[in-house]
Every structure is written in structure tokens, then in C-alpha cells.
C-alpha atoms as a PDB file:
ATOM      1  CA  UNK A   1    -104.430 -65.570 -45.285  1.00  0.00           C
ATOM      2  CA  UNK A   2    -105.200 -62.558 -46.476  1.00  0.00           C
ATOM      3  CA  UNK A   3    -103.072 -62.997 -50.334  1.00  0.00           C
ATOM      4  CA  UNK A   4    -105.890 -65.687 -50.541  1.00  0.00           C
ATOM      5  CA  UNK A   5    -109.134 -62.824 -50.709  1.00  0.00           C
ATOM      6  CA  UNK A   6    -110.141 -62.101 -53.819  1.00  0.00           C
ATOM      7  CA  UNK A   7    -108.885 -58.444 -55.079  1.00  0.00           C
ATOM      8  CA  UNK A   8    -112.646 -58.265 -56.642  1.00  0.00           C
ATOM      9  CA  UNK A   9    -115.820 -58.509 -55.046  1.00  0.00           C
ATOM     10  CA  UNK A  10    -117.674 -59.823 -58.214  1.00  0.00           C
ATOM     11  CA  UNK A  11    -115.500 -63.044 -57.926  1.00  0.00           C
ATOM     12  CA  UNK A  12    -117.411 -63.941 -54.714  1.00  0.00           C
ATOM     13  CA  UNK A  13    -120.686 -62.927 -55.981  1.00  0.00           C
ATOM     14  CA  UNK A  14    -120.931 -64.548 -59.019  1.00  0.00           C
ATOM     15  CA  UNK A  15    -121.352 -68.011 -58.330  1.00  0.00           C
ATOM     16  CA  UNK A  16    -123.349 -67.373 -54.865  1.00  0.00           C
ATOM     17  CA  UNK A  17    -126.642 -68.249 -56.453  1.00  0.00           C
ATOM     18  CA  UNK A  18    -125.700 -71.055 -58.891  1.00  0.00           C
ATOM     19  CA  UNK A  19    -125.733 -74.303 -56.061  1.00  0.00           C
ATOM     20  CA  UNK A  20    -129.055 -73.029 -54.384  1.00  0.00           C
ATOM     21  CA  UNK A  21    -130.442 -72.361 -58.100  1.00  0.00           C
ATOM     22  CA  UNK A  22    -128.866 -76.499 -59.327  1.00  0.00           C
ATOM     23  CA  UNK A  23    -130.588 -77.587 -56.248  1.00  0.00           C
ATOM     24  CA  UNK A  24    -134.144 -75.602 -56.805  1.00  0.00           C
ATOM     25  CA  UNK A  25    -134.083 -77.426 -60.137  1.00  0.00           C
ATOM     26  CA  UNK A  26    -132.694 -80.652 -58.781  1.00  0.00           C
ATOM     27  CA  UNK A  27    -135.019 -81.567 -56.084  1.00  0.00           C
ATOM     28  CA  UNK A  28    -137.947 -80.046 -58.218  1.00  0.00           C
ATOM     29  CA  UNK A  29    -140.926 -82.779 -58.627  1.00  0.00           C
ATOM     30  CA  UNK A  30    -143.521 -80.222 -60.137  1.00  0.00           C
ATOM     31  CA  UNK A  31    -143.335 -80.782 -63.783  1.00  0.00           C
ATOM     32  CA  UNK A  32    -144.947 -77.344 -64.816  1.00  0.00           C
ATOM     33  CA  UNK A  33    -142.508 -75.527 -62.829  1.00  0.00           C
ATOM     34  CA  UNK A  34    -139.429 -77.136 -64.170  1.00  0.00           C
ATOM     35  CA  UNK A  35    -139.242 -74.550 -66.832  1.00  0.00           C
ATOM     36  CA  UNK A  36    -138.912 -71.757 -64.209  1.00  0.00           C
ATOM     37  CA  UNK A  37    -135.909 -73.806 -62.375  1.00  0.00           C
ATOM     38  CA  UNK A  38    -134.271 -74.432 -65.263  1.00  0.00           C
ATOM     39  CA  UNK A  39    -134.327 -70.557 -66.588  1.00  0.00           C
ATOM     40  CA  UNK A  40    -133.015 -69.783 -62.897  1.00  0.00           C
ATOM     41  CA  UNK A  41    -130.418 -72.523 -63.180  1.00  0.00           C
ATOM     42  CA  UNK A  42    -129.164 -71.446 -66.921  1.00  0.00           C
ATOM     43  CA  UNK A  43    -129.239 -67.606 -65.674  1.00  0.00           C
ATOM     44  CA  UNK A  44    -126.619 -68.186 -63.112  1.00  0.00           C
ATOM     45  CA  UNK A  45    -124.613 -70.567 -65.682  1.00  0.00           C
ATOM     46  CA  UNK A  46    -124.407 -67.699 -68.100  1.00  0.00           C
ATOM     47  CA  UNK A  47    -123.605 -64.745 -65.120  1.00  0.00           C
ATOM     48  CA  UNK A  48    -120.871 -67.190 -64.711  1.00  0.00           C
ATOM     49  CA  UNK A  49    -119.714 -67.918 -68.322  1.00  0.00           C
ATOM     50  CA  UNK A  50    -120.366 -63.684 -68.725  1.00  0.00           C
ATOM     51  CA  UNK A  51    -117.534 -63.027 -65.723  1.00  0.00           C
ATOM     52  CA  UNK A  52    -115.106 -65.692 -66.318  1.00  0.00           C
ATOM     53  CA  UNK A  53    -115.214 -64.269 -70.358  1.00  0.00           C
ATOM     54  CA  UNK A  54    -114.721 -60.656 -69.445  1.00  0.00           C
ATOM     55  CA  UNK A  55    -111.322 -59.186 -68.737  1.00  0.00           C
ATOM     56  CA  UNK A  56    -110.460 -57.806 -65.589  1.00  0.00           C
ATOM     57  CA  UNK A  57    -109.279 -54.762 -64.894  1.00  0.00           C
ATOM     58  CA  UNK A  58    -105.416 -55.871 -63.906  1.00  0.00           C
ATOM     59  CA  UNK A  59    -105.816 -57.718 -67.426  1.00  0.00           C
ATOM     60  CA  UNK A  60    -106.742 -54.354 -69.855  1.00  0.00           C
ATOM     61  CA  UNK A  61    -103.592 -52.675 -70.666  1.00  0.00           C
ATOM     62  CA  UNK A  62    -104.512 -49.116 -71.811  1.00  0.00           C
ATOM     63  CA  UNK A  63    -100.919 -48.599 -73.698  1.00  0.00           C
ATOM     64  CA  UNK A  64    -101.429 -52.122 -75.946  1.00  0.00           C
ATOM     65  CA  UNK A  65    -102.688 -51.815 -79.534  1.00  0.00           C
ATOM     66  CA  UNK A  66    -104.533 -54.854 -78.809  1.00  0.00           C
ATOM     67  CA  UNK A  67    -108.304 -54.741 -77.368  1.00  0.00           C
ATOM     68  CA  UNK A  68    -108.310 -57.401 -75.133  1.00  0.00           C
ATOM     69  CA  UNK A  69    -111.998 -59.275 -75.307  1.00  0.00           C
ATOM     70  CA  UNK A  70    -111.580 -62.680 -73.591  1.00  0.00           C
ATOM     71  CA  UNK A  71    -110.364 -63.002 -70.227  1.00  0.00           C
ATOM     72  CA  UNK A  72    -107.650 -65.208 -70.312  1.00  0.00           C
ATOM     73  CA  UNK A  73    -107.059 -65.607 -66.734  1.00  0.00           C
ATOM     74  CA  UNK A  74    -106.736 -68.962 -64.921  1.00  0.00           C
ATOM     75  CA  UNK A  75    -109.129 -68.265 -61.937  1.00  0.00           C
ATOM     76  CA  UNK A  76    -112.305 -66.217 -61.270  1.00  0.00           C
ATOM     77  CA  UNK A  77    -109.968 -63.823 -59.935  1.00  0.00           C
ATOM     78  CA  UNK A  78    -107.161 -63.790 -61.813  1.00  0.00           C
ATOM     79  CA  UNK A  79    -103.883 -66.380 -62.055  1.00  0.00           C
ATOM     80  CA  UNK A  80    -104.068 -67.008 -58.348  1.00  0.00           C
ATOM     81  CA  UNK A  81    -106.213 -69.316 -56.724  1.00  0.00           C
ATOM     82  CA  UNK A  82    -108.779 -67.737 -54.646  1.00  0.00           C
ATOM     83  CA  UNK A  83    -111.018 -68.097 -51.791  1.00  0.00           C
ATOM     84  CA  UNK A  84    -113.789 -67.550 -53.828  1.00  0.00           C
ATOM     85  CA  UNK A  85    -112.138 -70.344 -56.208  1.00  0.00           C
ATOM     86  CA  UNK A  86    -112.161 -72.643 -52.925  1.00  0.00           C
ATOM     87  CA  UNK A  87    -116.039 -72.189 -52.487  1.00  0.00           C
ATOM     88  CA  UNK A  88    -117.594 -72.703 -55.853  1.00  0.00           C
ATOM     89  CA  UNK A  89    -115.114 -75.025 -57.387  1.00  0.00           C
ATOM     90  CA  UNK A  90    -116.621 -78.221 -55.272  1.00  0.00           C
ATOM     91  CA  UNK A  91    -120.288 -77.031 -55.745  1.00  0.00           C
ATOM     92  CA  UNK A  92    -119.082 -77.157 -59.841  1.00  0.00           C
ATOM     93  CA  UNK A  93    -118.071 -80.560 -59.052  1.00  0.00           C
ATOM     94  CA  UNK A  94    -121.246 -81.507 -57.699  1.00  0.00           C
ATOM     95  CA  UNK A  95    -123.302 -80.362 -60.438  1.00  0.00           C
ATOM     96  CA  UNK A  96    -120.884 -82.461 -62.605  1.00  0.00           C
ATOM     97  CA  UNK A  97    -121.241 -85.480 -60.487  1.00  0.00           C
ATOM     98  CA  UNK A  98    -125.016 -85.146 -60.685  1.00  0.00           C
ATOM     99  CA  UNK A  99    -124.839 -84.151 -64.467  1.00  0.00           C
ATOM    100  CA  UNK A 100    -123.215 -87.911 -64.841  1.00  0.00           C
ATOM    101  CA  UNK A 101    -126.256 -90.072 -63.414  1.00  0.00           C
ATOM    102  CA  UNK A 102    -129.084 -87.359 -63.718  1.00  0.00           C
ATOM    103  CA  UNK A 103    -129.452 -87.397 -67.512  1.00  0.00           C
ATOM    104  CA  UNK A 104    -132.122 -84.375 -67.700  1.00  0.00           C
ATOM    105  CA  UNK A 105    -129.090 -82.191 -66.374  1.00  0.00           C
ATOM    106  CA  UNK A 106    -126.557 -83.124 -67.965  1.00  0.00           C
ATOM    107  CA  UNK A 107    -127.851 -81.015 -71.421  1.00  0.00           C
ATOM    108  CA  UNK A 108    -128.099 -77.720 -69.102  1.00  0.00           C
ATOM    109  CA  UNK A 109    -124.539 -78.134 -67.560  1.00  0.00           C
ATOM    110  CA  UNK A 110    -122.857 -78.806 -70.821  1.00  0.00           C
END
């Protein structure tokens, strides 16, 4: 399916990191070294807050008197769903899920 790969690369890359990062932190049981997970964790939150708030390219149109400076696409790709939608939307839902009984969590995810 190939209408279903993401026209940008960045779309798969950005949220690569952010379930191995959620788990680091998650499973962590070393107190002092919580601060280091959670800095990892709320790195990759704000890569992917940074991506999904800057236009694309497709979205910047060079002959509008308007400057486009929020993305307002629908997807991490644009208005299609994408594979890289398929992959990191259930690891978003995981963190949520865990954000709702793990209390410590829930601040970071919010």
C-alpha cells in the first residue's frame, strides 16, 4: 500500500524514541535516576509537540499573504492517515492508559 508511506521521513522518526524513552522511565526503580528518565521522556514529548506544530512543506504556500506558523494538519504527515500514524498512535495510547493508574506520569503526559 504504497499511498499509505509517509511522503516525509521525519514523520517516522519522530516518535521512534518516545515508547522505549516512557518505558526507561516506567520500569525505572532507582530514585536518583528518575530525573534523567524523565528529561529523556519529556525530550521526545516536545520533538513530538515541535513536528506536529510546524508546517509542512505541502502546507506553506509561497504566493499567500499569510505566514503560516501552526501546522494545521490532521496527521503527522499530513490529512491522510499514515503508516507512521499506525505505529505510534497505539504506543500514545499506552502511555495514556498508564498515565490513568500511574499517577507520577500522568503530570509528564499532560
Amino acid at each position: 500500500y504504497p499511498h499509505l508511506s509517509p511522503k516525509y521521513k521525519e514523520s517516522f522518526d519522530v516518535g521512534c524514541n518516545l515508547f522505549a524513552k516512557f518505558s526507561a522511565y516506567i520500569k525505572n526503580t532507582k530514585k536518583e535516576a528518575n530525573k534523567n528518565f524523565e528529561k529523556s521522556l519529556l525530550r521526545e514529548f516536545k520533538r513530538l509537540d515541535t513536528y506536529l506544530n510546524t508546517p509542512l512543506l505541502e502546507e506553506i504556500d509561497a504566493n499567500s499573504a499569510e505566514e503560516l506558523t501552526v501546522s494545521r494538519r490532521l496527521f503527522l504527515d499530513g490529512d491522510q492517515l499514515t503508516l507512521a500514524d499506525c505505529s505510534l498512535l497505539p504506543k500514545l495510547n499506552i502511555i495514556k492508559v498508564s498515565c490513568s493508574q500511574h499517577g507520577r506520569i500522568c503530570q509528564l503526559a499532560a
